[in-house]
C-alpha atoms as a PDB file:
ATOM      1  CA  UNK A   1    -207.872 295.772 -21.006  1.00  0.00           C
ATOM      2  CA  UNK A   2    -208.777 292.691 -18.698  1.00  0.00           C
ATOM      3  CA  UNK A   3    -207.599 289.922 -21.435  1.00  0.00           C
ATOM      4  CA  UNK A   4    -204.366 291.462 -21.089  1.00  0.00           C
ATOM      5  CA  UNK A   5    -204.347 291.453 -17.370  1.00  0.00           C
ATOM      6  CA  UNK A   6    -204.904 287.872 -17.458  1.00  0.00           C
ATOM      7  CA  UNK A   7    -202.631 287.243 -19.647  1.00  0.00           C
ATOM      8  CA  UNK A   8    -199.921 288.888 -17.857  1.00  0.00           C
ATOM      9  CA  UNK A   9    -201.617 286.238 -14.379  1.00  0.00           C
ATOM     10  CA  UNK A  10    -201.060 283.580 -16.413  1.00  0.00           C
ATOM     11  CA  UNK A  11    -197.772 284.048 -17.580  1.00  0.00           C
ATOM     12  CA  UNK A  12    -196.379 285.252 -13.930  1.00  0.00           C
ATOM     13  CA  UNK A  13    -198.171 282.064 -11.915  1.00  0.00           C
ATOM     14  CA  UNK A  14    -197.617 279.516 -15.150  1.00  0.00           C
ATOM     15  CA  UNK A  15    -194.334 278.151 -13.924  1.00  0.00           C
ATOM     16  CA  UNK A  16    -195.640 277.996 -10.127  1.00  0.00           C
ATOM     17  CA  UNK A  17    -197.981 275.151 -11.812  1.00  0.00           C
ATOM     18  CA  UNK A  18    -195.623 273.487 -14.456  1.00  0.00           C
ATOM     19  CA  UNK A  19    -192.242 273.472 -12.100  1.00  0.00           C
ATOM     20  CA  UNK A  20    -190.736 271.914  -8.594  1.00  0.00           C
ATOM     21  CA  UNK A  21    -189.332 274.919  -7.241  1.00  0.00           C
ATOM     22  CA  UNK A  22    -186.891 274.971  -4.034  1.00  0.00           C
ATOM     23  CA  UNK A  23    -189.139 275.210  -1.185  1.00  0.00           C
ATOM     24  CA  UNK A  24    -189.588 279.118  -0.011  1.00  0.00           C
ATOM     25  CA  UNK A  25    -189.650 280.495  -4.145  1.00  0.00           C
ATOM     26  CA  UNK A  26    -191.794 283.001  -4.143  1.00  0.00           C
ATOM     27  CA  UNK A  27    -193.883 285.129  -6.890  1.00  0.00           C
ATOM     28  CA  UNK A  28    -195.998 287.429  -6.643  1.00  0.00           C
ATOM     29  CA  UNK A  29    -198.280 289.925  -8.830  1.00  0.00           C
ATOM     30  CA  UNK A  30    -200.142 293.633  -7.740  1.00  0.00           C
ATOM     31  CA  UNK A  31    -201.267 297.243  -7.632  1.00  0.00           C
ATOM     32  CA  UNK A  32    -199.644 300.223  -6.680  1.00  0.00           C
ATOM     33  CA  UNK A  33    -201.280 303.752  -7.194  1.00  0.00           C
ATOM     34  CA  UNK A  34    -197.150 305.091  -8.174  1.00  0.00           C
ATOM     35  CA  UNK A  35    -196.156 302.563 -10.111  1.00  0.00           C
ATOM     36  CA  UNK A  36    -198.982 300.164 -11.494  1.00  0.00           C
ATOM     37  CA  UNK A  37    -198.819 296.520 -12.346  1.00  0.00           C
ATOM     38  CA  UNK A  38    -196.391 295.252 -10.083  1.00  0.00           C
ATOM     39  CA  UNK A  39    -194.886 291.755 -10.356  1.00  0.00           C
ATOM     40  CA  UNK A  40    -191.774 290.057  -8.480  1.00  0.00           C
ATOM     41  CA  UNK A  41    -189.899 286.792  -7.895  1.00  0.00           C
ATOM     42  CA  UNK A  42    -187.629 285.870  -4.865  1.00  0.00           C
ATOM     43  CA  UNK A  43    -186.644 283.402  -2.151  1.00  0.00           C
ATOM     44  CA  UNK A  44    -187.835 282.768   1.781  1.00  0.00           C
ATOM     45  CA  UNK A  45    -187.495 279.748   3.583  1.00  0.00           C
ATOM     46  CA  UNK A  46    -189.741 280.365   7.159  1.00  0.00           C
ATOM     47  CA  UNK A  47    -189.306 276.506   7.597  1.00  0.00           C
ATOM     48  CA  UNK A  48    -185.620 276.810   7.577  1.00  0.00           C
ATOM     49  CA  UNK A  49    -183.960 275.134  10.721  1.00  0.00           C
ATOM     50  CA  UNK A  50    -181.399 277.847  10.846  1.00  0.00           C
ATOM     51  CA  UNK A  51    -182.461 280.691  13.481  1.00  0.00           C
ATOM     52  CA  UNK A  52    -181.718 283.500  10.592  1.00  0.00           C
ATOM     53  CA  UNK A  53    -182.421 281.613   7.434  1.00  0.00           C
ATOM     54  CA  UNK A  54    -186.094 281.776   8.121  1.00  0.00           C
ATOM     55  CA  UNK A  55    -185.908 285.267   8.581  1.00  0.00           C
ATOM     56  CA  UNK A  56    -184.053 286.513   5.391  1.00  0.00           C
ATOM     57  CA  UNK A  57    -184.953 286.383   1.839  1.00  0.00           C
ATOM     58  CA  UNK A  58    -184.949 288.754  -1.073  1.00  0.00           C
ATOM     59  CA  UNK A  59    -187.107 289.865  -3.752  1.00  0.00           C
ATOM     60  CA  UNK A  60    -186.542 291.407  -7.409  1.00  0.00           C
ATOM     61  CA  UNK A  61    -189.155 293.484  -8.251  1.00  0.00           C
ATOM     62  CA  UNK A  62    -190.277 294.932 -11.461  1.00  0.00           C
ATOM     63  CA  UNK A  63    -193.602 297.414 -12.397  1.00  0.00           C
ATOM     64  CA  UNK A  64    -194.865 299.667 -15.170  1.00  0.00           C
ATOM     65  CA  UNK A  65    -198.455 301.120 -15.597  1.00  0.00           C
ATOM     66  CA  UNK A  66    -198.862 299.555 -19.578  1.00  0.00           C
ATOM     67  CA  UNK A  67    -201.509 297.205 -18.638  1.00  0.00           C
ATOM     68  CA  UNK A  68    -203.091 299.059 -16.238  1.00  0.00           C
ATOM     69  CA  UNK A  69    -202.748 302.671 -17.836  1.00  0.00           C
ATOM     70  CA  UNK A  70    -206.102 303.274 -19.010  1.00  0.00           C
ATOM     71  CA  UNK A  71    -207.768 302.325 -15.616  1.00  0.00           C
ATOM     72  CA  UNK A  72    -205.544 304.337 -13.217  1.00  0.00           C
ATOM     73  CA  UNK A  73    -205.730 307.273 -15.443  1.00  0.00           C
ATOM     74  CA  UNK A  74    -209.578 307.115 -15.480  1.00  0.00           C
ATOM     75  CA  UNK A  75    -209.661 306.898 -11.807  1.00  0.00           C
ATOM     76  CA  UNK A  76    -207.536 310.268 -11.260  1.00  0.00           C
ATOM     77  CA  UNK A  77    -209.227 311.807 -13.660  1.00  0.00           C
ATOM     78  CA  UNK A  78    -212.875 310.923 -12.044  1.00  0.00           C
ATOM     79  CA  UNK A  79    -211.078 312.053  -8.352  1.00  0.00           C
ATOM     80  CA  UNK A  80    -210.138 315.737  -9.963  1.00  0.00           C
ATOM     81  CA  UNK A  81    -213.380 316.535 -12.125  1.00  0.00           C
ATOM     82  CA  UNK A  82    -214.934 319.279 -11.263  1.00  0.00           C
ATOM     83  CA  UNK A  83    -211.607 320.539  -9.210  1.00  0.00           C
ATOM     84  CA  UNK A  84    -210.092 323.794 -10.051  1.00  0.00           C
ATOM     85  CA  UNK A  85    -206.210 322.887  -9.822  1.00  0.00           C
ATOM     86  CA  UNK A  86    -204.863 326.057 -11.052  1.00  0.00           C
ATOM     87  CA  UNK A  87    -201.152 326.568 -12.155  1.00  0.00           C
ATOM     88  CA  UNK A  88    -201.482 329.988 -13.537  1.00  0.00           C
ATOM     89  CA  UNK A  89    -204.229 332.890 -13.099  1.00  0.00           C
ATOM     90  CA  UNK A  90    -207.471 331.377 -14.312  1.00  0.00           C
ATOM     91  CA  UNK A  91    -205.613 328.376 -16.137  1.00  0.00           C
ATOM     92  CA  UNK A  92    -206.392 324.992 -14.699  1.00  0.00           C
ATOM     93  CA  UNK A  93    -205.088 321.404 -14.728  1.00  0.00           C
ATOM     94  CA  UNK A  94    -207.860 318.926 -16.605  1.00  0.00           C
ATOM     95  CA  UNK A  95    -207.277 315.303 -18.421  1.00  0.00           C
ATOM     96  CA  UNK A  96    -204.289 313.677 -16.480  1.00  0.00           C
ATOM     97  CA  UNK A  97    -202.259 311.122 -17.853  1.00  0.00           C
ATOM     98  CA  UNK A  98    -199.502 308.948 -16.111  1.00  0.00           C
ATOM     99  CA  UNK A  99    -196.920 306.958 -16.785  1.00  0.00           C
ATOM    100  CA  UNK A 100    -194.211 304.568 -14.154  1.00  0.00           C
ATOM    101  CA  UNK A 101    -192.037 301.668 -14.064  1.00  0.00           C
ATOM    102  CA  UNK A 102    -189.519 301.107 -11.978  1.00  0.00           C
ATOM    103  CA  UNK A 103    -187.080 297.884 -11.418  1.00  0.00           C
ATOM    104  CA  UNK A 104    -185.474 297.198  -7.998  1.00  0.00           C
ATOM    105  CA  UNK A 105    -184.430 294.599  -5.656  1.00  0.00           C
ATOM    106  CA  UNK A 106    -184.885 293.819  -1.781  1.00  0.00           C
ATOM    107  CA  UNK A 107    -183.779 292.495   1.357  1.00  0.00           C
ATOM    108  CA  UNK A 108    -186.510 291.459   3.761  1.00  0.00           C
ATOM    109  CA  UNK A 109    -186.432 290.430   7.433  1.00  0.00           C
ATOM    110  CA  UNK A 110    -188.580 288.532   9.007  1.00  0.00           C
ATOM    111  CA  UNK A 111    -188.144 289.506  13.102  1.00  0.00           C
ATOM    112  CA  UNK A 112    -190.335 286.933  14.159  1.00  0.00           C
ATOM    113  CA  UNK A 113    -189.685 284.006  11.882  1.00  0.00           C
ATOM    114  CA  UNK A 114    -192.486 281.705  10.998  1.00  0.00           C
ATOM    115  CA  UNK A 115    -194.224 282.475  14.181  1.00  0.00           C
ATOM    116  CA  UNK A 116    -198.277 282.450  13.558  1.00  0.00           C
ATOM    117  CA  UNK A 117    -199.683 285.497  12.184  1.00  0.00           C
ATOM    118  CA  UNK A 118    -197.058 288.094  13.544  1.00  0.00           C
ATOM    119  CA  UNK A 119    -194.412 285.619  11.435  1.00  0.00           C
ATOM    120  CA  UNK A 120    -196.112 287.502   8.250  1.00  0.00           C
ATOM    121  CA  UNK A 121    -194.325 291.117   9.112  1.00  0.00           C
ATOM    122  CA  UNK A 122    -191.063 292.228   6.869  1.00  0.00           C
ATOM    123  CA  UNK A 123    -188.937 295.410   7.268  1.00  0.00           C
ATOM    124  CA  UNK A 124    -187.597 295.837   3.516  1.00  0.00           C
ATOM    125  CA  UNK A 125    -184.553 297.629   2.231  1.00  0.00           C
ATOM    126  CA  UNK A 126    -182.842 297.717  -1.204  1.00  0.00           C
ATOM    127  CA  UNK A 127    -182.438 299.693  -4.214  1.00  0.00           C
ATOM    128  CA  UNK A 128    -184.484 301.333  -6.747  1.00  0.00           C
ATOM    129  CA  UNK A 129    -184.885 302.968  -9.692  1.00  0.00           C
ATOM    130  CA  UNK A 130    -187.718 304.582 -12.265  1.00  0.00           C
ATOM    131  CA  UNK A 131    -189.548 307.099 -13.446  1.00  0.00           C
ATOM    132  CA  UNK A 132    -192.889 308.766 -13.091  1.00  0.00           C
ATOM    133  CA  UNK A 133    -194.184 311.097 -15.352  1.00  0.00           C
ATOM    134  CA  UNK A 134    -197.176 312.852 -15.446  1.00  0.00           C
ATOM    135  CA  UNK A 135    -198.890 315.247 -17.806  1.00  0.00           C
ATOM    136  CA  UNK A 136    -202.391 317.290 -18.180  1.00  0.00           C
ATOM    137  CA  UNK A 137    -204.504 319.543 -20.697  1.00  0.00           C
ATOM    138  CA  UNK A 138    -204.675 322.749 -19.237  1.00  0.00           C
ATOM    139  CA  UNK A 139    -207.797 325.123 -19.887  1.00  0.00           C
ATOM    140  CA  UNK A 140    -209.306 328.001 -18.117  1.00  0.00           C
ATOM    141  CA  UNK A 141    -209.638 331.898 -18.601  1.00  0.00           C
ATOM    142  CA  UNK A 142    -211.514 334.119 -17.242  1.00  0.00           C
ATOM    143  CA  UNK A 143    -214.776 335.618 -18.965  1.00  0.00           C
ATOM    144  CA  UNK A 144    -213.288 337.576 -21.949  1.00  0.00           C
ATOM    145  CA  UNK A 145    -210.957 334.213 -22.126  1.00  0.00           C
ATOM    146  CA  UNK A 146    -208.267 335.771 -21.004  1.00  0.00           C
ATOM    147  CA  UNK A 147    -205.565 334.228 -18.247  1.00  0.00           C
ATOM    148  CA  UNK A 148    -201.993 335.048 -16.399  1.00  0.00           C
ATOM    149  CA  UNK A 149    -198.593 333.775 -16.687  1.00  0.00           C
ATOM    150  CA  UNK A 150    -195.972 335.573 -14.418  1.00  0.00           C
ATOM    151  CA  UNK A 151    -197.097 338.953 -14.613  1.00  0.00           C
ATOM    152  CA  UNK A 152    -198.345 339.372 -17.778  1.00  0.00           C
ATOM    153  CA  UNK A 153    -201.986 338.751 -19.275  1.00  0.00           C
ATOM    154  CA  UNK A 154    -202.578 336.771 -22.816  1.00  0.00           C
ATOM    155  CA  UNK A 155    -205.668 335.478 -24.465  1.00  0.00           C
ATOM    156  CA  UNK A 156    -205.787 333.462 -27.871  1.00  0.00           C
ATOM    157  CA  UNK A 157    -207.835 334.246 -30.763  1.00  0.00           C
ATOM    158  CA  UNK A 158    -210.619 332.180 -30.451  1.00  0.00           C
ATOM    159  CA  UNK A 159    -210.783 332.804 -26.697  1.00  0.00           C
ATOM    160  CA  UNK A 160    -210.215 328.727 -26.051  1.00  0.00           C
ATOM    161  CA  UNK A 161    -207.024 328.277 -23.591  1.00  0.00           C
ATOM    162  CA  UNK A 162    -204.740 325.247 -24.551  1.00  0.00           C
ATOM    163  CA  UNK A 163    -201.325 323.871 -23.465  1.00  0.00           C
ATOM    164  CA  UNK A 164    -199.870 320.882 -21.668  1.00  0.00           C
ATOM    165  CA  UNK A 165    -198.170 320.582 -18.416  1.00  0.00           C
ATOM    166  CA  UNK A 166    -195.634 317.889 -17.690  1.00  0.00           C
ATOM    167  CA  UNK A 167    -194.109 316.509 -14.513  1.00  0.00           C
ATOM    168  CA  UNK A 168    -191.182 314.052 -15.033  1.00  0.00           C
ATOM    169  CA  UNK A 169    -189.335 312.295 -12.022  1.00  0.00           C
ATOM    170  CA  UNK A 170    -186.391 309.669 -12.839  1.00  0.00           C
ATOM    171  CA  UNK A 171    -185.624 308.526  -9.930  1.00  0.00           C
ATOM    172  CA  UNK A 172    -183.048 305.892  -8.192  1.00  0.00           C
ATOM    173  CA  UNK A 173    -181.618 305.163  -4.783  1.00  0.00           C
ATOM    174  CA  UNK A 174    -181.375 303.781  -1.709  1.00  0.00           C
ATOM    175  CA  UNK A 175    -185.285 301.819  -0.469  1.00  0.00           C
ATOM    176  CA  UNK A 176    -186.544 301.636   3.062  1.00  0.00           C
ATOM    177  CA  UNK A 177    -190.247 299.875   3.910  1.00  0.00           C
ATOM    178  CA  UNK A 178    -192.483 297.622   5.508  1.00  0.00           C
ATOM    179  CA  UNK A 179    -194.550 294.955   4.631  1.00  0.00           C
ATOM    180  CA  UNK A 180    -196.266 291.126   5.508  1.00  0.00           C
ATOM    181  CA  UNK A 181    -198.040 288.559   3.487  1.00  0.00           C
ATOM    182  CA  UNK A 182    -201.176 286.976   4.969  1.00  0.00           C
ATOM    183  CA  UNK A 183    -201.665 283.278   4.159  1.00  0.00           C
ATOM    184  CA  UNK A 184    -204.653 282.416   2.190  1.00  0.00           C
ATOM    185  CA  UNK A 185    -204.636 278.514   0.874  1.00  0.00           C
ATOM    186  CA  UNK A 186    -202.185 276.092  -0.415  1.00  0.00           C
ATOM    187  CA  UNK A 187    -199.289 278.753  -0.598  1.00  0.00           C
ATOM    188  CA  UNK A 188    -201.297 281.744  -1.876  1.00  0.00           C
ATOM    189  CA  UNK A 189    -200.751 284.662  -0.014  1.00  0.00           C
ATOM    190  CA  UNK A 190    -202.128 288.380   0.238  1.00  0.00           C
ATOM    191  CA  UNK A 191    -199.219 290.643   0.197  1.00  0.00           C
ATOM    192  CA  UNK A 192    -198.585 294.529   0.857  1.00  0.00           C
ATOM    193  CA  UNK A 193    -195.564 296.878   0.604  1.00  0.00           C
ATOM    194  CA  UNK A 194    -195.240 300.582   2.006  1.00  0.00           C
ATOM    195  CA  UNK A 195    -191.991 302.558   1.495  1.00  0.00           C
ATOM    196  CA  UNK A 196    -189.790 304.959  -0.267  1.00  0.00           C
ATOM    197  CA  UNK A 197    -187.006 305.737  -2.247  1.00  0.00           C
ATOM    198  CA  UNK A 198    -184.697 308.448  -1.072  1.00  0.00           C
ATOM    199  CA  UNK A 199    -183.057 310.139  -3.916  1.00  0.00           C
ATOM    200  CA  UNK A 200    -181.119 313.385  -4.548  1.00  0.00           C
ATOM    201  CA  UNK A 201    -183.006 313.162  -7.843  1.00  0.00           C
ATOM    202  CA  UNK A 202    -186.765 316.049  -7.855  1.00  0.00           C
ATOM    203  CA  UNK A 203    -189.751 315.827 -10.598  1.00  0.00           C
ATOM    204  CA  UNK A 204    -188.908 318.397 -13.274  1.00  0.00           C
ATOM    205  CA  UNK A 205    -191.843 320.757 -14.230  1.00  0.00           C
ATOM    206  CA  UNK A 206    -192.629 322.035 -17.024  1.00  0.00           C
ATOM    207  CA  UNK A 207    -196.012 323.891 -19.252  1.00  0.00           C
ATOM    208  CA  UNK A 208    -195.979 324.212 -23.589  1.00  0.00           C
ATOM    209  CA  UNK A 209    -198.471 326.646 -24.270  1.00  0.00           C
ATOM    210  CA  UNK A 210    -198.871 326.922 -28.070  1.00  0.00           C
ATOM    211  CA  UNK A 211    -197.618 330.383 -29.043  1.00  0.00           C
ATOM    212  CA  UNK A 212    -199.752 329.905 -32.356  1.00  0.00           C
ATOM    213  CA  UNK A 213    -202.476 332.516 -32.505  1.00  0.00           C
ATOM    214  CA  UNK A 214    -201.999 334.179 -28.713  1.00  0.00           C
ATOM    215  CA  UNK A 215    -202.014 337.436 -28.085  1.00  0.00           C
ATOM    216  CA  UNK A 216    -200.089 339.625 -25.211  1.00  0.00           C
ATOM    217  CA  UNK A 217    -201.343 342.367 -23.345  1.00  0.00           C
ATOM    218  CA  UNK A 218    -198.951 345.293 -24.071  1.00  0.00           C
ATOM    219  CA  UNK A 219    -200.692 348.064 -21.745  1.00  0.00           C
ATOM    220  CA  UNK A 220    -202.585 349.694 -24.348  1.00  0.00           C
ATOM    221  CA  UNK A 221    -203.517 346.731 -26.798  1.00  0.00           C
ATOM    222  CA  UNK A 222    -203.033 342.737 -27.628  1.00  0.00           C
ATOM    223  CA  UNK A 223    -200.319 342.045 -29.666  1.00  0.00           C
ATOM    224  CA  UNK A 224    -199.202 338.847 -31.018  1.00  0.00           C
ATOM    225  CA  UNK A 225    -196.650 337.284 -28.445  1.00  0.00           C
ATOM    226  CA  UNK A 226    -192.992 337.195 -28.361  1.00  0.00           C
ATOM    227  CA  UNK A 227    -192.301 332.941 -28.089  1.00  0.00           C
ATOM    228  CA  UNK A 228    -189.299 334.090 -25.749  1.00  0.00           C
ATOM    229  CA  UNK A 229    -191.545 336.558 -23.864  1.00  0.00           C
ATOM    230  CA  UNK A 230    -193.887 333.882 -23.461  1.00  0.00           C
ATOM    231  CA  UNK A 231    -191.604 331.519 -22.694  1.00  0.00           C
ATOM    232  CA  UNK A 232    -190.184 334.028 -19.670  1.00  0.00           C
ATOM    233  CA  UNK A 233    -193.108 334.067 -17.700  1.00  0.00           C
ATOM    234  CA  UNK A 234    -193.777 330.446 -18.350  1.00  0.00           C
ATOM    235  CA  UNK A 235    -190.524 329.937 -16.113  1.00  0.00           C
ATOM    236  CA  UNK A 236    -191.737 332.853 -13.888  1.00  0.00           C
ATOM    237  CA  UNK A 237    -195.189 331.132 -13.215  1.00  0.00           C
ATOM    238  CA  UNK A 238    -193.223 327.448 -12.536  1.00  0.00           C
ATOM    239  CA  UNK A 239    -190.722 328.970 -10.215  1.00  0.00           C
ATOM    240  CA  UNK A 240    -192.806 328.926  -7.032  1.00  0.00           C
ATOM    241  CA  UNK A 241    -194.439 325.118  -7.466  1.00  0.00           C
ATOM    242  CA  UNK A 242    -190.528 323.502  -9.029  1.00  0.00           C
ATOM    243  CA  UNK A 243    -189.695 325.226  -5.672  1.00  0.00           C
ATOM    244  CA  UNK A 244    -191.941 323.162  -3.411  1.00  0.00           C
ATOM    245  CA  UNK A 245    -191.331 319.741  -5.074  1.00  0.00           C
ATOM    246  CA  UNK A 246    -187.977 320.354  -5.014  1.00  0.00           C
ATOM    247  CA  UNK A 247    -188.340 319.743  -1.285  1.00  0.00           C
ATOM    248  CA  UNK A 248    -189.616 316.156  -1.889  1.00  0.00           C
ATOM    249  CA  UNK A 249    -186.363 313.658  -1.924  1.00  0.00           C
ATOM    250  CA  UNK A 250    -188.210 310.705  -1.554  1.00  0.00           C
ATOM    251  CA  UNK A 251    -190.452 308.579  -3.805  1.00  0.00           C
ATOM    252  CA  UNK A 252    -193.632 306.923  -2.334  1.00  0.00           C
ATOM    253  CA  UNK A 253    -193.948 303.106  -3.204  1.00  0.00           C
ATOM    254  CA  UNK A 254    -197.366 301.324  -1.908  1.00  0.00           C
ATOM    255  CA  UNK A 255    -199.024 298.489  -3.030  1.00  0.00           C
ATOM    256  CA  UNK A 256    -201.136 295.414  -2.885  1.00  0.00           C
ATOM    257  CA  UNK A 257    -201.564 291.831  -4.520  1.00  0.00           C
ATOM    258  CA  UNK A 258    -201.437 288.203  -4.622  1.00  0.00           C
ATOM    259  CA  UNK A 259    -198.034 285.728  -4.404  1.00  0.00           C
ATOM    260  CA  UNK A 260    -197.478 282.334  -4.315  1.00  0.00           C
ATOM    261  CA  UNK A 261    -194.790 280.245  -1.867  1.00  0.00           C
ATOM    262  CA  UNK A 262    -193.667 276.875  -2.601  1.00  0.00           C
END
């Protein structure tokens, strides 16, 4: 995992080292907790003589969680063990995996120039778009291993509770944040980016619980399930949460890392 970090350093701050750039090209590599491994390239010139051309410059901006995948998932998985996230009676959420990218571009401002210190602060805007999708084993059931979907009871054979529940968000519009980059030495920079993405698009969810070997309370016995049945009160159980994050019309974008500015 960390050789191919590096590898992915070297190749984004390689060209910083082996070409003369236009002074004010900037690059830039870090983390966000939405949308991994981010990495960007752009132009601002804060030693400009013109009163607004050192306060303008632009970014394009590119991310995906490949290199990083295995590390952020075992992070969220260490932050919900132990937590009962249900989604259904007695079935909970366990084993999360995610997956982003996203590719985008911005305009920044700089209000106060190259002014010391304060001369580091951007408001952003631009466009994005991505997607961010996340699924997770479900397990559970009560004692006799038996657990609720809609209104309805059902238990598999062996008593073990398995399925898989998905949330998928493509998203694109319209980008909004905030921002500054911290000098360091000899043109290295700490950066940082809050701000969203306001689109009409929501995160589709979804559950696939294997109809192999489950059973249905009928009211007087278990049966083997209907897939359409079961399928019914899979929809019935979603309706309230797709509800809720159908609110949400905005996508989250925050992160941290290192650039360079010639």
């Amino acid at each position: 995992m960390a050789k191919f970090v590096w590898a992915f350093l070297v190749l984004c701050f390689m060209p910083v080292c082996a070409v003369a750039y236009p002074v004010g090209t900037q690059f830039g590599v870090g983390l966000s907790a939405t949308t991994g491994l981010n990495a960007f390239t752009g132009y601002v010139n804060k030693d400009a003589e013109s009163f607004w051309g050192k306060r303008f410059g632009y970014r394009i901006d590119f991310a995906g969680t490949r290199l990083v995948r295995s590390g952020m998932n075992s992070a969220v998985n260490r932050a919900i063990d132990g937590r009962d996230i249900e989604i259904g009676d007695s079935i909970a959420i366990q084993g999360v995996d995610i997956e982003a990218k996203h590719f985008g571009g911005m305009l920044d401002f700089y209000p106060f120039g190259n002014t010391w210190f304060v001369g580091g602060w951007r408001l952003s805007g631009g466009y994005y778009g991505g997607q961010f999708n996340v699924s997770a084993h479900v397990a559970g059931g009560d004692e006799n291993g038996e657990f609720g979907l809609g209104h309805n009871r059902y238990k598999y054979a062996d008593g073990a509770t398995r399925g898989v529940a998905r949330a998928d968000w493509r998203y694109d519009g319209p980008y909004v944040g905030t921002g500054f980059d911290l000098g360091l030495i000899a043109g290295f920079k700490i950066y940082f980016d809050a701000g969203v993405v306001f689109t009409r698009k929501t995160a589709r969810l979804s559950v696939d619980v294997p109809s192999d070997d489950l059973y249905k309370w009928n009211g007087a016995d278990w049966a083997l399930v209907d897939p359409d049945e079961l399928e019914h009160d899979i929809q019935d159980a979603l309706h309230d949460a797709q509800s809720e994050v159908d609110r949400v019309k905005y996508f989250p974008i925050v992160k941290l890392g290192l650039m360079y500015r010639f």
